[in-house]
PDB file of N, CA and C in Angstrom:
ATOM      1  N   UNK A   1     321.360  -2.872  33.646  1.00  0.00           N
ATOM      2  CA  UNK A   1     320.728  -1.995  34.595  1.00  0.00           C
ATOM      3  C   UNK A   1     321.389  -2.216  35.958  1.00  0.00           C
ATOM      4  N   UNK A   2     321.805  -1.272  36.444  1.00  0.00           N
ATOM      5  CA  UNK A   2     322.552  -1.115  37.978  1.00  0.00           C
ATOM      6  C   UNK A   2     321.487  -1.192  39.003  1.00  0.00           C
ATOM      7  N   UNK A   3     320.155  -1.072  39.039  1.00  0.00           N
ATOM      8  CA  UNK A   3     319.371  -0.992  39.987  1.00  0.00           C
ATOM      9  C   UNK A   3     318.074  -1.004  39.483  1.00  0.00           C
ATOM     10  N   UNK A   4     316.752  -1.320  39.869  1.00  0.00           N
ATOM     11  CA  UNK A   4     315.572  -1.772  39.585  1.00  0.00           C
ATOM     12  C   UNK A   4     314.656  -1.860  40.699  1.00  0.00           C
ATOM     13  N   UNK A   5     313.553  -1.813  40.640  1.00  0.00           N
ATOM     14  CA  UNK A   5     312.226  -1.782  41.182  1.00  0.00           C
ATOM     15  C   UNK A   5     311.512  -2.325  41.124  1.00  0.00           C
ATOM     16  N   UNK A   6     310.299  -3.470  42.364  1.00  0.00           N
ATOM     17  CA  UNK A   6     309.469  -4.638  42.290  1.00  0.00           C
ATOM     18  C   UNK A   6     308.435  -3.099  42.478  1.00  0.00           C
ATOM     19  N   UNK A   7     307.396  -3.058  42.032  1.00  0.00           N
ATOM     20  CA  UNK A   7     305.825  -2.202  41.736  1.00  0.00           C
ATOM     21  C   UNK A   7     304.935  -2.917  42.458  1.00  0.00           C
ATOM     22  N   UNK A   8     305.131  -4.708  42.654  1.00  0.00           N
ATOM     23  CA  UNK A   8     304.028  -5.012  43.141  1.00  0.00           C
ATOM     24  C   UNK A   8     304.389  -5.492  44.503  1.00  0.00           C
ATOM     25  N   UNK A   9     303.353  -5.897  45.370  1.00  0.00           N
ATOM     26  CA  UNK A   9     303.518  -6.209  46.722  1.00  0.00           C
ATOM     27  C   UNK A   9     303.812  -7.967  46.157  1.00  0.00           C
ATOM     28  N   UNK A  10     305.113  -8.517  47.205  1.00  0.00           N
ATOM     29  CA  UNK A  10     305.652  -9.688  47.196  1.00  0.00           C
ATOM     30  C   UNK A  10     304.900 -10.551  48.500  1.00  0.00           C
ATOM     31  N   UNK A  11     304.771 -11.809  48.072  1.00  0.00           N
ATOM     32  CA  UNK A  11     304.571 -12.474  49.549  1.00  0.00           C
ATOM     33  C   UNK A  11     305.795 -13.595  49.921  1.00  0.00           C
ATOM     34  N   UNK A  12     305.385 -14.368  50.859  1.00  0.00           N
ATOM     35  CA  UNK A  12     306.386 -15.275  51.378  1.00  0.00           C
ATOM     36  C   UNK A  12     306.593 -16.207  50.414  1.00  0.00           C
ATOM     37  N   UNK A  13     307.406 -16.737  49.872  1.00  0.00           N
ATOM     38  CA  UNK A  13     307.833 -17.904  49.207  1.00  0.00           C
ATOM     39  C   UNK A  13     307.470 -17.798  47.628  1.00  0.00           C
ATOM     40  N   UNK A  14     307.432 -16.044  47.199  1.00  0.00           N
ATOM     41  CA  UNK A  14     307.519 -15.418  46.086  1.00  0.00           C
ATOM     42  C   UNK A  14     308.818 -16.047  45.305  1.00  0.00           C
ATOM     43  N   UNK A  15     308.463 -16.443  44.763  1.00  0.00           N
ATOM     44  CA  UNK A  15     309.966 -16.823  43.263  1.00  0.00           C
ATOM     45  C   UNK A  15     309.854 -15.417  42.561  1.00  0.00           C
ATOM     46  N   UNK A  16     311.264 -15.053  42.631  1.00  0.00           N
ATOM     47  CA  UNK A  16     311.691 -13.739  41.708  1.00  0.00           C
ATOM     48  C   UNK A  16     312.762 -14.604  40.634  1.00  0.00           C
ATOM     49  N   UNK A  17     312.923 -14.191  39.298  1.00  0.00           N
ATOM     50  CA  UNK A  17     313.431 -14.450  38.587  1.00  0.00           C
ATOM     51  C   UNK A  17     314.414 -13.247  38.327  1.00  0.00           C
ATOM     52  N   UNK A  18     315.262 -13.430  38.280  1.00  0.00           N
ATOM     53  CA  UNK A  18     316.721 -12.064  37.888  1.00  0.00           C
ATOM     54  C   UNK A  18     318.017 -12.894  37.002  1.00  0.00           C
ATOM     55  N   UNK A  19     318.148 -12.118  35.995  1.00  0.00           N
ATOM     56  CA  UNK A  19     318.896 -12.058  34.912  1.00  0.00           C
ATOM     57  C   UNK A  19     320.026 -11.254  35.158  1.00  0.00           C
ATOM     58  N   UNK A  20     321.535 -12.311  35.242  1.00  0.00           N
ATOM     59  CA  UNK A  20     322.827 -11.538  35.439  1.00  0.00           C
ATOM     60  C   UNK A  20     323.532 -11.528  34.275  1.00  0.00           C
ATOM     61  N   UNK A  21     324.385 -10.311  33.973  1.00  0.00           N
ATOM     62  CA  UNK A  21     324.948 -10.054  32.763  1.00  0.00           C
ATOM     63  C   UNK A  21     326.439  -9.673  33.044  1.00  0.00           C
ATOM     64  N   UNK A  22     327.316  -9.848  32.297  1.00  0.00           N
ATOM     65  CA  UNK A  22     328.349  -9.596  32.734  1.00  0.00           C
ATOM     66  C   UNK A  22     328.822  -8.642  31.870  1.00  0.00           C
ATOM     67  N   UNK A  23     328.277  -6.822  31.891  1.00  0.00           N
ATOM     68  CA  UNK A  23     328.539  -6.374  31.191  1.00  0.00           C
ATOM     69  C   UNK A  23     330.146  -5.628  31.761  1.00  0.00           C
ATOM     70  N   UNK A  24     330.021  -6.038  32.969  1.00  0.00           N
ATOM     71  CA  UNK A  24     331.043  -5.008  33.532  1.00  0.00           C
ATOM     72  C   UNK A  24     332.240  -6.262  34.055  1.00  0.00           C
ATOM     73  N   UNK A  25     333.042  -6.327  33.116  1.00  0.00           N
ATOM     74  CA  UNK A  25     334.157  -7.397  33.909  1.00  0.00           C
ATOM     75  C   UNK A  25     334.877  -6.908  34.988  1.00  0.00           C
ATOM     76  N   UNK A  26     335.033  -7.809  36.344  1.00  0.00           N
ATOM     77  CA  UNK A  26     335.255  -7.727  37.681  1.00  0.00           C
ATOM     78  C   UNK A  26     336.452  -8.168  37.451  1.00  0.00           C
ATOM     79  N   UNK A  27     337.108  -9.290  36.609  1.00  0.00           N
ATOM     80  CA  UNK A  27     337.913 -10.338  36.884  1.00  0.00           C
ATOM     81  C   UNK A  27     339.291  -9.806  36.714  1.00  0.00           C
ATOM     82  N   UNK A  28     339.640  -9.072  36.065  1.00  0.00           N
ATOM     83  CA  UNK A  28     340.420  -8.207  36.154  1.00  0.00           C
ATOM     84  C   UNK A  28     341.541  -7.930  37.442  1.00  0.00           C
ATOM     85  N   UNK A  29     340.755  -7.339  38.014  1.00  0.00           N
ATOM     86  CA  UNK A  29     341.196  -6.834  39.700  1.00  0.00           C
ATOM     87  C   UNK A  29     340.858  -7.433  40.651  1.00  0.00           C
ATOM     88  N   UNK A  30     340.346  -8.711  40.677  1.00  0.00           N
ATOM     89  CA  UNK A  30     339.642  -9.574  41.709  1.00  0.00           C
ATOM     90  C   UNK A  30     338.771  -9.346  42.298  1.00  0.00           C
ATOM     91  N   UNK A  31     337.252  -8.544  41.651  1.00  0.00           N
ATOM     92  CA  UNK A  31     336.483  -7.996  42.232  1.00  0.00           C
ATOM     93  C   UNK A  31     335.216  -8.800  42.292  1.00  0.00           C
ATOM     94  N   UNK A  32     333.865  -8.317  42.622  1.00  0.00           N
ATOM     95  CA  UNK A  32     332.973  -9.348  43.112  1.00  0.00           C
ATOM     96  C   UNK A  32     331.257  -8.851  42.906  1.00  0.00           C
ATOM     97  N   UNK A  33     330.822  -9.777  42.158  1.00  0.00           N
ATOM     98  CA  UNK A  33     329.627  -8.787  42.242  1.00  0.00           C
ATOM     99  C   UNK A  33     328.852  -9.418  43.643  1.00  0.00           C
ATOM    100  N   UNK A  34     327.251  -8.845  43.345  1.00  0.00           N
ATOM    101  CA  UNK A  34     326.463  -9.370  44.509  1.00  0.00           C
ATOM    102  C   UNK A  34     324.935  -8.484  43.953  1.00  0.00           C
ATOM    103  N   UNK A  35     324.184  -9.461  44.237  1.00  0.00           N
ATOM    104  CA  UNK A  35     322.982  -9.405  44.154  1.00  0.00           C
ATOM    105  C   UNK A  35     322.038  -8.912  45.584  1.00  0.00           C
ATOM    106  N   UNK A  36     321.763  -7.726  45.898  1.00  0.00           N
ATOM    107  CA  UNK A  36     321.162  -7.241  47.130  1.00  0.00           C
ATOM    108  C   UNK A  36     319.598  -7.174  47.017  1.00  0.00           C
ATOM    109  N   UNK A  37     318.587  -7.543  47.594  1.00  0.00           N
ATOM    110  CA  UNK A  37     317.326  -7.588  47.664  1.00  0.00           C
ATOM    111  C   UNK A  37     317.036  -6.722  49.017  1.00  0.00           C
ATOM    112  N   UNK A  38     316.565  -5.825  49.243  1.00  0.00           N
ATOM    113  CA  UNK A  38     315.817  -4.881  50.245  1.00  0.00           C
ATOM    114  C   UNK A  38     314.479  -4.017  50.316  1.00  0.00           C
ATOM    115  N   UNK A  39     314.366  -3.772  51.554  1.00  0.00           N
ATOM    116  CA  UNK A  39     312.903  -2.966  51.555  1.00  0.00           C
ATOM    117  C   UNK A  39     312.623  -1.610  51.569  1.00  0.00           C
ATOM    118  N   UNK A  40     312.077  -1.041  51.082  1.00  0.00           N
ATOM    119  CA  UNK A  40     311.850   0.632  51.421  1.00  0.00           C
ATOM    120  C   UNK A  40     310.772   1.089  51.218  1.00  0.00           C
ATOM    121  N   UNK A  41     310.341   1.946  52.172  1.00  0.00           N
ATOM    122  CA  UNK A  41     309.150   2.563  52.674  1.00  0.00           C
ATOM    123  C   UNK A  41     309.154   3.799  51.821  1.00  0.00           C
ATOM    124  N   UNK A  42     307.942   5.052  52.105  1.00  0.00           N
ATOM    125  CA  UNK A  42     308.292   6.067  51.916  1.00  0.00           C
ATOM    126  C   UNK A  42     308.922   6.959  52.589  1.00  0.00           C
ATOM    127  N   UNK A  43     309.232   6.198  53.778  1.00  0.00           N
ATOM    128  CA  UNK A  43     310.906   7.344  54.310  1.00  0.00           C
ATOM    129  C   UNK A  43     311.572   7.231  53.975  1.00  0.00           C
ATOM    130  N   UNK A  44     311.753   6.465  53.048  1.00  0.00           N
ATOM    131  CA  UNK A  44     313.302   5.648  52.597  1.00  0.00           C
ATOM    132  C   UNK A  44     313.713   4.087  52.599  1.00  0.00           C
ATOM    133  N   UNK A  45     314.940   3.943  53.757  1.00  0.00           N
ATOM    134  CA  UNK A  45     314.864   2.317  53.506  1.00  0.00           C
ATOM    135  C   UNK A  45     314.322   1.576  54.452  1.00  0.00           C
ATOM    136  N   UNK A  46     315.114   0.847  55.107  1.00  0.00           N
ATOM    137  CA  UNK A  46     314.296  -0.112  55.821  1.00  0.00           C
ATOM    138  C   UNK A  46     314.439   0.337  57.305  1.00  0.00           C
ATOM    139  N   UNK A  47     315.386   1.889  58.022  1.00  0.00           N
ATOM    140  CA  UNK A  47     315.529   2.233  58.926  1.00  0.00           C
ATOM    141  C   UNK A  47     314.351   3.306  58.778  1.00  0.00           C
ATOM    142  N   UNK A  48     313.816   3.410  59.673  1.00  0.00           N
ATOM    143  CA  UNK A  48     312.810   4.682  59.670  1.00  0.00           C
ATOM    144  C   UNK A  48     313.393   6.033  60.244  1.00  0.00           C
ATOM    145  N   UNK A  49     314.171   5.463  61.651  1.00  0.00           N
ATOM    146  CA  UNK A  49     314.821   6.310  62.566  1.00  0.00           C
ATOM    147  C   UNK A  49     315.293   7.717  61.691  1.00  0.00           C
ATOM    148  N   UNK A  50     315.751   7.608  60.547  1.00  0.00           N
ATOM    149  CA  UNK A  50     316.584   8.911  60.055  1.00  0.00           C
ATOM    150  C   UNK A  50     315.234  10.044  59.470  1.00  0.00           C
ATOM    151  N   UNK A  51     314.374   9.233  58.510  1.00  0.00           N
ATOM    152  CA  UNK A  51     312.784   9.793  58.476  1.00  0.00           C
ATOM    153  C   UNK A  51     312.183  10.450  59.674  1.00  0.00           C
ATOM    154  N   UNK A  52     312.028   9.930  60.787  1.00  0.00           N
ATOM    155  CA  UNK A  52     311.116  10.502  61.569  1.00  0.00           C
ATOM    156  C   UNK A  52     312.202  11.238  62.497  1.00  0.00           C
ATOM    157  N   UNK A  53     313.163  11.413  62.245  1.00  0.00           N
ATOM    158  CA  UNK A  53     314.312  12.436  62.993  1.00  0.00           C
ATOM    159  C   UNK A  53     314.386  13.421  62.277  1.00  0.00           C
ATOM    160  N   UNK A  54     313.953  13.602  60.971  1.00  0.00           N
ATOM    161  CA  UNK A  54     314.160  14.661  60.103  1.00  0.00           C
ATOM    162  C   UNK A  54     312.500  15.572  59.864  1.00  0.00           C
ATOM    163  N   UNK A  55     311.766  14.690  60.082  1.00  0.00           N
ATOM    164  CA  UNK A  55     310.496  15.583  60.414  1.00  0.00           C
ATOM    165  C   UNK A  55     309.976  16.483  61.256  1.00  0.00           C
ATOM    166  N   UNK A  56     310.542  16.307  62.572  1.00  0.00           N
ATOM    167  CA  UNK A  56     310.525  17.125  63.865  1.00  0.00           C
ATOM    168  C   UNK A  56     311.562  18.381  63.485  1.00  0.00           C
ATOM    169  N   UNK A  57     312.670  17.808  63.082  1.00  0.00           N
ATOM    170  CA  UNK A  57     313.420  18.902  63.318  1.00  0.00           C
ATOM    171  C   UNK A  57     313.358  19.890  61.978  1.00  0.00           C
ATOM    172  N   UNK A  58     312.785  19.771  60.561  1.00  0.00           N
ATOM    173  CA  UNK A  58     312.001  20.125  59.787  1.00  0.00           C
ATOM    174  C   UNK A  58     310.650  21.132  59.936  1.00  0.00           C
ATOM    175  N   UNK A  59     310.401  20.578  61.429  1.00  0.00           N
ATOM    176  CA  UNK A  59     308.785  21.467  61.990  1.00  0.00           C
ATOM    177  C   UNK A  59     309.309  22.837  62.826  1.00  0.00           C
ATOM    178  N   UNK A  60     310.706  22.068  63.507  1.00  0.00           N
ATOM    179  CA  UNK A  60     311.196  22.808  64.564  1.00  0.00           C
ATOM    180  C   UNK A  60     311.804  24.297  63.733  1.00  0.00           C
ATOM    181  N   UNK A  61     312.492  24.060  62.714  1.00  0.00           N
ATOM    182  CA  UNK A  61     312.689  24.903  61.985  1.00  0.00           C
ATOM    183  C   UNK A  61     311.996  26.109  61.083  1.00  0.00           C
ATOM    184  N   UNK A  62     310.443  25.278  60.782  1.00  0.00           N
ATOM    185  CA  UNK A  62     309.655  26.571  59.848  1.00  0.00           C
ATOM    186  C   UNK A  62     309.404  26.684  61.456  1.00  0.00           C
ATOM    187  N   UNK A  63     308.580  26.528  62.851  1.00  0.00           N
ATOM    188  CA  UNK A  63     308.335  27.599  63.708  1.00  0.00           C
ATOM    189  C   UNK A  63     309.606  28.313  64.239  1.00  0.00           C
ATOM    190  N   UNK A  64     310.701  27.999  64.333  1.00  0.00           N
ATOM    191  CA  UNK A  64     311.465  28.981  64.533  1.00  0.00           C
ATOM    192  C   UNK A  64     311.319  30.261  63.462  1.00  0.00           C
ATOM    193  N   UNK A  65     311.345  30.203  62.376  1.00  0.00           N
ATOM    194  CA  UNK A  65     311.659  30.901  61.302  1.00  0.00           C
ATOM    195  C   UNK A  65     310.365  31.780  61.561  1.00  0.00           C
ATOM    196  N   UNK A  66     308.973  31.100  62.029  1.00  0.00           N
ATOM    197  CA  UNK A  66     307.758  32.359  62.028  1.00  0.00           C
ATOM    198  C   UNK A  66     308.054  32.734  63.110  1.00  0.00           C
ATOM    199  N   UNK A  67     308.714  32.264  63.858  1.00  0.00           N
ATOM    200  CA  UNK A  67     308.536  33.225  65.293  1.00  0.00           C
ATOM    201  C   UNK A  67     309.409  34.327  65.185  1.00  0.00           C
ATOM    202  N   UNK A  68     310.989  33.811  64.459  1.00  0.00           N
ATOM    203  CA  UNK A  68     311.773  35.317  64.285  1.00  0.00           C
ATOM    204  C   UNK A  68     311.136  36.372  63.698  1.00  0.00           C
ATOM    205  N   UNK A  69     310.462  35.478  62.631  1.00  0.00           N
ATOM    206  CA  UNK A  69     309.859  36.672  61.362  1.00  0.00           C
ATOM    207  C   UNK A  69     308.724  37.533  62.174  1.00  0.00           C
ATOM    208  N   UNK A  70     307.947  37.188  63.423  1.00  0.00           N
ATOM    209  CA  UNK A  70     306.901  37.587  64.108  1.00  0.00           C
ATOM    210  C   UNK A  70     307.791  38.511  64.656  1.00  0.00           C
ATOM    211  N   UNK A  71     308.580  38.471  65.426  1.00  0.00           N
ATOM    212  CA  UNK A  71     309.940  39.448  66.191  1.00  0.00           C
ATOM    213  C   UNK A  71     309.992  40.284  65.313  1.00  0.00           C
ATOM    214  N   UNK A  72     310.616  40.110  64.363  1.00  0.00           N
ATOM    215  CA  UNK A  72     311.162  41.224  63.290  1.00  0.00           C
ATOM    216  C   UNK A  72     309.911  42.293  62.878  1.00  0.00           C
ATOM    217  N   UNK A  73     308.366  41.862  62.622  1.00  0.00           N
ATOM    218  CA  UNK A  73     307.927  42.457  62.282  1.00  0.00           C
ATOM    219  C   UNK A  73     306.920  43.251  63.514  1.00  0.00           C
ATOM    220  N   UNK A  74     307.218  43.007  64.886  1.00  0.00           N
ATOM    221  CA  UNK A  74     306.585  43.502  65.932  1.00  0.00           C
ATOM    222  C   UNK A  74     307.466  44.515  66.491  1.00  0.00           C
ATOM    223  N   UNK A  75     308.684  44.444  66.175  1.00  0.00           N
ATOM    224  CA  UNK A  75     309.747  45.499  66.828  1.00  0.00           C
ATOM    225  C   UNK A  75     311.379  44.943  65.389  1.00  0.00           C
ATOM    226  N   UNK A  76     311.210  46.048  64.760  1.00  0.00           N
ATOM    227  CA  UNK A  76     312.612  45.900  63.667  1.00  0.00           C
ATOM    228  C   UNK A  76     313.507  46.200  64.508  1.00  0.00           C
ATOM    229  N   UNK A  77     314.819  45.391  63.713  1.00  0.00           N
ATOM    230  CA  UNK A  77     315.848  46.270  64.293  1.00  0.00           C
ATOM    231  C   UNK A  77     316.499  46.745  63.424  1.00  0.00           C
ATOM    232  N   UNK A  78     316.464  48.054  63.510  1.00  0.00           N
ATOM    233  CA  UNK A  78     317.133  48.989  62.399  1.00  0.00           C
ATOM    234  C   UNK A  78     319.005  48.585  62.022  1.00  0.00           C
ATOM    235  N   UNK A  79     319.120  48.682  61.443  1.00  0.00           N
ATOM    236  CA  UNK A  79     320.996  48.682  61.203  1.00  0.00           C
ATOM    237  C   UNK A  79     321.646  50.048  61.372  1.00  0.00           C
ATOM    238  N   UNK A  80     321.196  51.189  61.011  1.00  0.00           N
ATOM    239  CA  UNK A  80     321.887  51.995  61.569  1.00  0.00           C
ATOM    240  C   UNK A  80     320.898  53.353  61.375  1.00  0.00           C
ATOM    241  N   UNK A  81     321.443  54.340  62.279  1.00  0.00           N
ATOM    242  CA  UNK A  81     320.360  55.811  62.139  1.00  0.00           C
ATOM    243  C   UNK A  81     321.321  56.714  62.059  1.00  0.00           C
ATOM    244  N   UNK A  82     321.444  57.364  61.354  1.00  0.00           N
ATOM    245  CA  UNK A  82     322.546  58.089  61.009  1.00  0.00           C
ATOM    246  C   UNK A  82     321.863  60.007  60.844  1.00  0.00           C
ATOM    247  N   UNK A  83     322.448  60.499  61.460  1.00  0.00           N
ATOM    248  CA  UNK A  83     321.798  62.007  61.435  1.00  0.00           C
ATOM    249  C   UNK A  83     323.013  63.076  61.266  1.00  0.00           C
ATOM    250  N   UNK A  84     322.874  63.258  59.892  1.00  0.00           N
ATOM    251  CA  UNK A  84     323.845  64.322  59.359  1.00  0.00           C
ATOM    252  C   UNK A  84     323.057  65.479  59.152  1.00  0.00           C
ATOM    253  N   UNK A  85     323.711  66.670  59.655  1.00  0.00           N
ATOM    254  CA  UNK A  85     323.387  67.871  59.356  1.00  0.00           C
ATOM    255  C   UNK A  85     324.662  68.678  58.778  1.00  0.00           C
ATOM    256  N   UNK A  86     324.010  69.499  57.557  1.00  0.00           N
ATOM    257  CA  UNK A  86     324.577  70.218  56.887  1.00  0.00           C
ATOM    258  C   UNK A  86     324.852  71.478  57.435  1.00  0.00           C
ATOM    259  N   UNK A  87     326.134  72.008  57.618  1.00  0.00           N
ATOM    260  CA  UNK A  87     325.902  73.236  58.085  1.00  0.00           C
ATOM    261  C   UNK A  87     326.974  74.311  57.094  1.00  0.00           C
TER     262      UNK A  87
END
């Protein structure tokens, strides 16, 4: 497994147990594994900044979109009027 998930809440001086496998040989090309442990919220990871930058401008966007759509439907603007007469 390339990646995995703790479900429960951890505390300080939690012992995690993890099982390494060497299904993928590195040694080859002089490569390296590594074991990463991190946190993530429901914005994502452990930066919030990109979450709560994407919510505003997410809001900013559906009221733009009702306000054009309010425009459009208080005064259209036609594409073209065309008046042919047959003679």
């Amino acid at each position: 497994m390339l990646y995995s998930r703790i479900e429960q809440d951890l505390q300080a001086n939690d012992l995690i147990h993890v099982t390494l496998e060497n299904n993928y040989n590195t040694y080859n090309f002089g490569g390296k594994k590594m074991l990463v442990l991190s946190t993530a919220s429901w914005l994502g990871g452990k930066n919030d900044f990109l979450g709560l930058l994407i919510l505003p401008v997410g809001g900013m966007c559906f009221f733009l979109a009702m306000f054009f759509a309010l425009i459009y439907l208080l005064k259209p603007r036609y594409v073209c009027t065309l008046h042919i007469t047959l003679s």
